[in-house]
N, C-alpha and C. Protein backbone atom coordinates (compact mmCIF):
# COMPACT_ATOMS: atom_id res chain seq x y z
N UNK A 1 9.37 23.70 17.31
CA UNK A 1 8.47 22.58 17.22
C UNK A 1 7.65 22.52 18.50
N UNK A 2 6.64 22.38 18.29
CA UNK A 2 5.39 22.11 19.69
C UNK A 2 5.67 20.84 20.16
N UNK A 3 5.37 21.10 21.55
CA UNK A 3 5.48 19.46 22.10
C UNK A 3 4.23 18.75 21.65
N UNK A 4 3.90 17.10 21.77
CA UNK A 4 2.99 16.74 21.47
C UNK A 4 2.44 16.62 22.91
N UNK A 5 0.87 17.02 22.53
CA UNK A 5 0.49 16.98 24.24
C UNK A 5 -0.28 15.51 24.13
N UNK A 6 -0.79 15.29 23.10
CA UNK A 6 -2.11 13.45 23.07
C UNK A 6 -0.97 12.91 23.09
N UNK A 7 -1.40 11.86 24.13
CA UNK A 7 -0.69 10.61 24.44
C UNK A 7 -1.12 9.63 22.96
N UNK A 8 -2.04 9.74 22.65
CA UNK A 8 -2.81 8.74 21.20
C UNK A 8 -1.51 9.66 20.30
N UNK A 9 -1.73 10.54 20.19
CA UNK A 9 -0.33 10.75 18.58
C UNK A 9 1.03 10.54 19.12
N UNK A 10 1.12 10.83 20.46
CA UNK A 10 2.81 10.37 20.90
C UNK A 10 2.61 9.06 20.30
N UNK A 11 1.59 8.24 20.90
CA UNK A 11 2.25 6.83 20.49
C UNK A 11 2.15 5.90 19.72
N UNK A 12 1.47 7.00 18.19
CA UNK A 12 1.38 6.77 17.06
C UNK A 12 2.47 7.12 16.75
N UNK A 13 2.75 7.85 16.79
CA UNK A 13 4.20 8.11 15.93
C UNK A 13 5.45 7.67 15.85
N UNK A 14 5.66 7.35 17.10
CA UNK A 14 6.72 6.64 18.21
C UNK A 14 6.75 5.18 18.26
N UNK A 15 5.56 4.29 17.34
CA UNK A 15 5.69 3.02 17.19
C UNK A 15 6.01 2.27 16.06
N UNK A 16 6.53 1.72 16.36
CA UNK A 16 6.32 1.35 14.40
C UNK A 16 5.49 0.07 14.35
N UNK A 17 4.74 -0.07 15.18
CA UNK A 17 3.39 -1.44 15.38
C UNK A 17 2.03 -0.76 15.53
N UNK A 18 1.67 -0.18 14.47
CA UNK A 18 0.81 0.95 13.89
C UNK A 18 0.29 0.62 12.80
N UNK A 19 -1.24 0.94 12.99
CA UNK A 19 -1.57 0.61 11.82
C UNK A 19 -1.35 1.82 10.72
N UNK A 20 -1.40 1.45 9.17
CA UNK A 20 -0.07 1.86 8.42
C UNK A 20 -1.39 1.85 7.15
N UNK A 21 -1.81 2.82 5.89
CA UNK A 21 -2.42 2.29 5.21
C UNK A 21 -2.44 3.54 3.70
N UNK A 22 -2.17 2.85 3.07
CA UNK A 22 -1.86 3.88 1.33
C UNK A 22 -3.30 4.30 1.03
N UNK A 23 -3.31 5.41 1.68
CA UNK A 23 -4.83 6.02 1.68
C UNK A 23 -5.30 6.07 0.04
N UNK A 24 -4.16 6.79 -0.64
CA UNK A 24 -4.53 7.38 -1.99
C UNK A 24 -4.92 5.91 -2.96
N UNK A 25 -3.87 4.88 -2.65
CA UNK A 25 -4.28 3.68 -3.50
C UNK A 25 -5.34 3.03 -2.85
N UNK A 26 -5.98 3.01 -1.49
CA UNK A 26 -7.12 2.04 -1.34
C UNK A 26 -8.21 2.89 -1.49
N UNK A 27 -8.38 4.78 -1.59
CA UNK A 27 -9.56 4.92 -1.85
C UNK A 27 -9.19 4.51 -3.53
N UNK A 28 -9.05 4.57 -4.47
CA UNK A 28 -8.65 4.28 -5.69
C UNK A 28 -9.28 2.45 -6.18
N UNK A 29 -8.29 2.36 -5.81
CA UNK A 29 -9.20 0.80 -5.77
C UNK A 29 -10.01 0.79 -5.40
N UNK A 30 -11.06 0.93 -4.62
CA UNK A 30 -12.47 1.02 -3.89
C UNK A 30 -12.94 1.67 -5.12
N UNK A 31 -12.93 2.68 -5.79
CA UNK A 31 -13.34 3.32 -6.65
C UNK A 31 -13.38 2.93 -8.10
N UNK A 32 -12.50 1.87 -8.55
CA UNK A 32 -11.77 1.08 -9.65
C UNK A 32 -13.52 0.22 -9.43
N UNK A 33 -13.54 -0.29 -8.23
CA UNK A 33 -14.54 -1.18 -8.35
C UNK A 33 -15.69 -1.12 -7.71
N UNK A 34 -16.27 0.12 -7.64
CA UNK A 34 -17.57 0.59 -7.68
C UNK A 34 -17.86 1.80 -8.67
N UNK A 35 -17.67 0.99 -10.24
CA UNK A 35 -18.22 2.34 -10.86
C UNK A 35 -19.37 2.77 -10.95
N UNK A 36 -20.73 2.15 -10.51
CA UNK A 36 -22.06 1.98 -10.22
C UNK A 36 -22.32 2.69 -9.37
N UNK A 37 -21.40 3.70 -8.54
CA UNK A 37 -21.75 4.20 -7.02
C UNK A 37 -21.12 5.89 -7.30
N UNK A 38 -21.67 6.30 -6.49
CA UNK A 38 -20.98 7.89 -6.36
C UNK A 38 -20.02 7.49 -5.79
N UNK A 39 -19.16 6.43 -5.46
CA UNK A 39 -17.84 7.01 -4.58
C UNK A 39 -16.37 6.86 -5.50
N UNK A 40 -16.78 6.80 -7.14
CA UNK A 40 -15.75 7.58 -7.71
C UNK A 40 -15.16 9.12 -7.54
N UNK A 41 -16.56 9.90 -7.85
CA UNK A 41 -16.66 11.20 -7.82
C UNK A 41 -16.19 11.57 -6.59
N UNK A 42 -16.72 11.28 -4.90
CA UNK A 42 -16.66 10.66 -4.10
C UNK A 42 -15.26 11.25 -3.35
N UNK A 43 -14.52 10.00 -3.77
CA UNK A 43 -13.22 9.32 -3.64
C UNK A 43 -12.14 10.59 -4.39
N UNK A 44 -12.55 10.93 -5.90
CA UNK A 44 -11.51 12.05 -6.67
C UNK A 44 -11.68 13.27 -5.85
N UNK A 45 -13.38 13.94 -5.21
CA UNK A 45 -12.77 15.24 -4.65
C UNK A 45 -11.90 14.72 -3.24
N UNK A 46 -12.15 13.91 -2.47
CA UNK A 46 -11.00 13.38 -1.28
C UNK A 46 -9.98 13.40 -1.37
N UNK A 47 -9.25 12.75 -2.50
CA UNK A 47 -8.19 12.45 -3.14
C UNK A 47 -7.31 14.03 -3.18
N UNK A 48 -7.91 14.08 -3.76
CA UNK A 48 -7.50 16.12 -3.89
C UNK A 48 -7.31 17.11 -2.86
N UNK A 49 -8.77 17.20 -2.12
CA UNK A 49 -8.49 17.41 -0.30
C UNK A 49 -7.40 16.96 0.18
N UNK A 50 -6.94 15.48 0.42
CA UNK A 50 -5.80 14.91 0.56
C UNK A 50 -4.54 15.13 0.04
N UNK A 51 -4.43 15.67 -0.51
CA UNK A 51 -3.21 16.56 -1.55
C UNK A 51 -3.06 17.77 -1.19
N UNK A 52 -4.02 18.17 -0.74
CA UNK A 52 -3.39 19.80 -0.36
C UNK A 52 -3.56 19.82 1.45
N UNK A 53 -4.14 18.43 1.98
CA UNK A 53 -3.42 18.60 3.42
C UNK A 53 -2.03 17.95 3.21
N UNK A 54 -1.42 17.33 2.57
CA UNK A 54 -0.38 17.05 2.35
C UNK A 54 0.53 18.24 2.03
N UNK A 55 -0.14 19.31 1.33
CA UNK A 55 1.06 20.52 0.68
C UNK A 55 1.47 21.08 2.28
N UNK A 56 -0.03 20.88 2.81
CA UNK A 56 -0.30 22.28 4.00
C UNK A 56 0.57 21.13 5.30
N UNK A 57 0.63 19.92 5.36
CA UNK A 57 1.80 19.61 6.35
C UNK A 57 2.94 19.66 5.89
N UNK A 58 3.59 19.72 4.61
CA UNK A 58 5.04 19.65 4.30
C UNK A 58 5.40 21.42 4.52
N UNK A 59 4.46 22.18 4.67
CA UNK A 59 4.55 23.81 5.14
C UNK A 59 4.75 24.09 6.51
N UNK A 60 4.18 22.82 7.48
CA UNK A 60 3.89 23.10 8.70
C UNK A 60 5.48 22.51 9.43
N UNK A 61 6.00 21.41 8.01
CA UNK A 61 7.04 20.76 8.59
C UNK A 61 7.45 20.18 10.20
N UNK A 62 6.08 19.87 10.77
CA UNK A 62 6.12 19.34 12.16
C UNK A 62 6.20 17.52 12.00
N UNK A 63 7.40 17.35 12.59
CA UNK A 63 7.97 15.81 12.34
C UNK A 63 6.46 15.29 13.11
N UNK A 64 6.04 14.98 13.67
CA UNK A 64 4.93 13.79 14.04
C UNK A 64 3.96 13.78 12.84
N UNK A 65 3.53 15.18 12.68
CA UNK A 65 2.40 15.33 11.38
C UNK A 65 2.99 14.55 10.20
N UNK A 66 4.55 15.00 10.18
CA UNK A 66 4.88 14.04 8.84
C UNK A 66 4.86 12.71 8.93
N UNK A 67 5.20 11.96 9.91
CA UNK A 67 5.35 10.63 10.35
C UNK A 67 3.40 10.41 10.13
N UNK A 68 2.92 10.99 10.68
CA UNK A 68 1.13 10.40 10.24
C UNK A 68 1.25 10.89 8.95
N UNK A 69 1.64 11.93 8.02
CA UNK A 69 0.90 11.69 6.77
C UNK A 69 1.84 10.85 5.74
N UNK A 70 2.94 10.02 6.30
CA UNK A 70 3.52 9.03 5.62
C UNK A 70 2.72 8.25 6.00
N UNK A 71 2.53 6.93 7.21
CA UNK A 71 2.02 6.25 7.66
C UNK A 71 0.03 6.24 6.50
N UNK A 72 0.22 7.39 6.49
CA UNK A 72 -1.16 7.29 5.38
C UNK A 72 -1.33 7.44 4.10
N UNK A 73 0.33 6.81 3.55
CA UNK A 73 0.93 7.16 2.31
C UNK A 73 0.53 8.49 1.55
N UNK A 74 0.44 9.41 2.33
CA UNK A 74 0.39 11.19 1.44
C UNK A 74 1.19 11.82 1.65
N UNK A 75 2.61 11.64 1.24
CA UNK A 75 3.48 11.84 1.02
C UNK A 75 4.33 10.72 -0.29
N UNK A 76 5.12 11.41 -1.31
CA UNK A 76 5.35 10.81 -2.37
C UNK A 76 7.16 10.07 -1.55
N UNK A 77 7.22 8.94 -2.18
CA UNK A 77 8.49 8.14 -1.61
C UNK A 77 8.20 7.75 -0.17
N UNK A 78 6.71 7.13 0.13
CA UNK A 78 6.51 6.73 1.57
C UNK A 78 7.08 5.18 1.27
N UNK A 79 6.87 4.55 0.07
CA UNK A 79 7.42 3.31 0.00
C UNK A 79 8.75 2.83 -0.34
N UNK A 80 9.40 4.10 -0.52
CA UNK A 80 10.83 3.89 -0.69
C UNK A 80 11.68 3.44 0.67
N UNK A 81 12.49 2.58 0.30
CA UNK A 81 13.84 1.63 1.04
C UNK A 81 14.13 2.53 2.41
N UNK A 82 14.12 3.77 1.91
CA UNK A 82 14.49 4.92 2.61
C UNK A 82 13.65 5.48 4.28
N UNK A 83 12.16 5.20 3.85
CA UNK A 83 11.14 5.72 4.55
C UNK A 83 11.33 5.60 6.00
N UNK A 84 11.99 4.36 6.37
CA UNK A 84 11.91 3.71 7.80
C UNK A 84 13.00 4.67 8.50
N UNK A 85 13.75 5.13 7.37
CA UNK A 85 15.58 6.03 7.86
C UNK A 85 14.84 7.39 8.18
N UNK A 86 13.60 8.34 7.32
CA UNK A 86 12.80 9.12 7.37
C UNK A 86 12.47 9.23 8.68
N UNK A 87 11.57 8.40 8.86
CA UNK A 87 10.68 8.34 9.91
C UNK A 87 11.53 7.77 11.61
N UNK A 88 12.57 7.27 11.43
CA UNK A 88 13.50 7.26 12.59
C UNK A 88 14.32 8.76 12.69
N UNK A 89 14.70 9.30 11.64
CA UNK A 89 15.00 10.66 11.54
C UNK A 89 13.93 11.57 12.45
N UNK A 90 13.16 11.40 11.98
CA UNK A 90 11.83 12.46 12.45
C UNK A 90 11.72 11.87 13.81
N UNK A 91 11.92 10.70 14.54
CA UNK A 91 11.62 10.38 15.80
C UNK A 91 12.50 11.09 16.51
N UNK A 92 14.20 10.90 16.29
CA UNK A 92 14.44 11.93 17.01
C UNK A 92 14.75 12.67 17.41
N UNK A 93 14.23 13.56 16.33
CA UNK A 93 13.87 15.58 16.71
C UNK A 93 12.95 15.47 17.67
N UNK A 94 11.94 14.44 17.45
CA UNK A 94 10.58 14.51 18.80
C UNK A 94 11.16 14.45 19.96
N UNK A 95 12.26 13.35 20.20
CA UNK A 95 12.93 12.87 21.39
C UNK A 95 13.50 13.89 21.82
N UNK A 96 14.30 14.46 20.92
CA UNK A 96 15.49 15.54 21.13
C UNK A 96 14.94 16.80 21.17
N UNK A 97 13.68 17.08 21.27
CA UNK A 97 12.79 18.21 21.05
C UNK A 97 12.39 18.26 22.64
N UNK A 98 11.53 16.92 22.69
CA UNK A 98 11.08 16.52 24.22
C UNK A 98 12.43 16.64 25.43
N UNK A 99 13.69 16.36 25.34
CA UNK A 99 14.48 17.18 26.29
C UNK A 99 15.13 17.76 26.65
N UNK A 100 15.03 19.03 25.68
CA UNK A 100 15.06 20.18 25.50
C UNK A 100 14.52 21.05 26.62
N UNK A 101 13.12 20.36 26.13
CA UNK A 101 11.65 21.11 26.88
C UNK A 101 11.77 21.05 28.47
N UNK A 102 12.25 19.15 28.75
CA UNK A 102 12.16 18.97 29.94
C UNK A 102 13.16 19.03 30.59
């Protein structure tokens, strides 16, 4: 695992007082209610883009990347009971990664 060198993603990841947002359902809704606009069409090729950076971080399996692409609900079971046990899991390999290193 790489260390994280940005202080901005250390302490995104590392907080849980972050802003937090279900990418796939708010472009969706945005899109639900502008059918008058290109940002259906828009919104579906994103949506898709967004799905395969999702394949291409669950490949890369680097715990911070996963902790941001939960936090941006692209990952399936980000809202499960579970997620917070996830994402404290993944904190710390970072921790336990970081002193290792140091």
């Amino acid at each position: 695992m790489k260390e994280i060198k940005s202080k901005n993603v250390q302490n995104y990841v590392m907080n849980d007082m972050v802003f937090k947002v279900d990418l796939p359902r708010l472009l969706k809704e945005i899109a639900e209610c502008s059918k008058s606009t290109p940002y259906p069409v828009t919104f579906t090729i994103l949506t898709r883009v967004l799905g395969i950076l999702a394949e291409r971080a669950i490949e890369i399996d680097d715990p911070a990347l996963n902790i941001i692409m939960m936090h941006l609900g692209l990952y399936d079971g980000v809202h499960d009971k579970n997620a917070s046990k996830v994402i404290s899991r993944l904190r710390k390999l970072i921790t336990d990664n970081k002193k290792e290193e140091g």
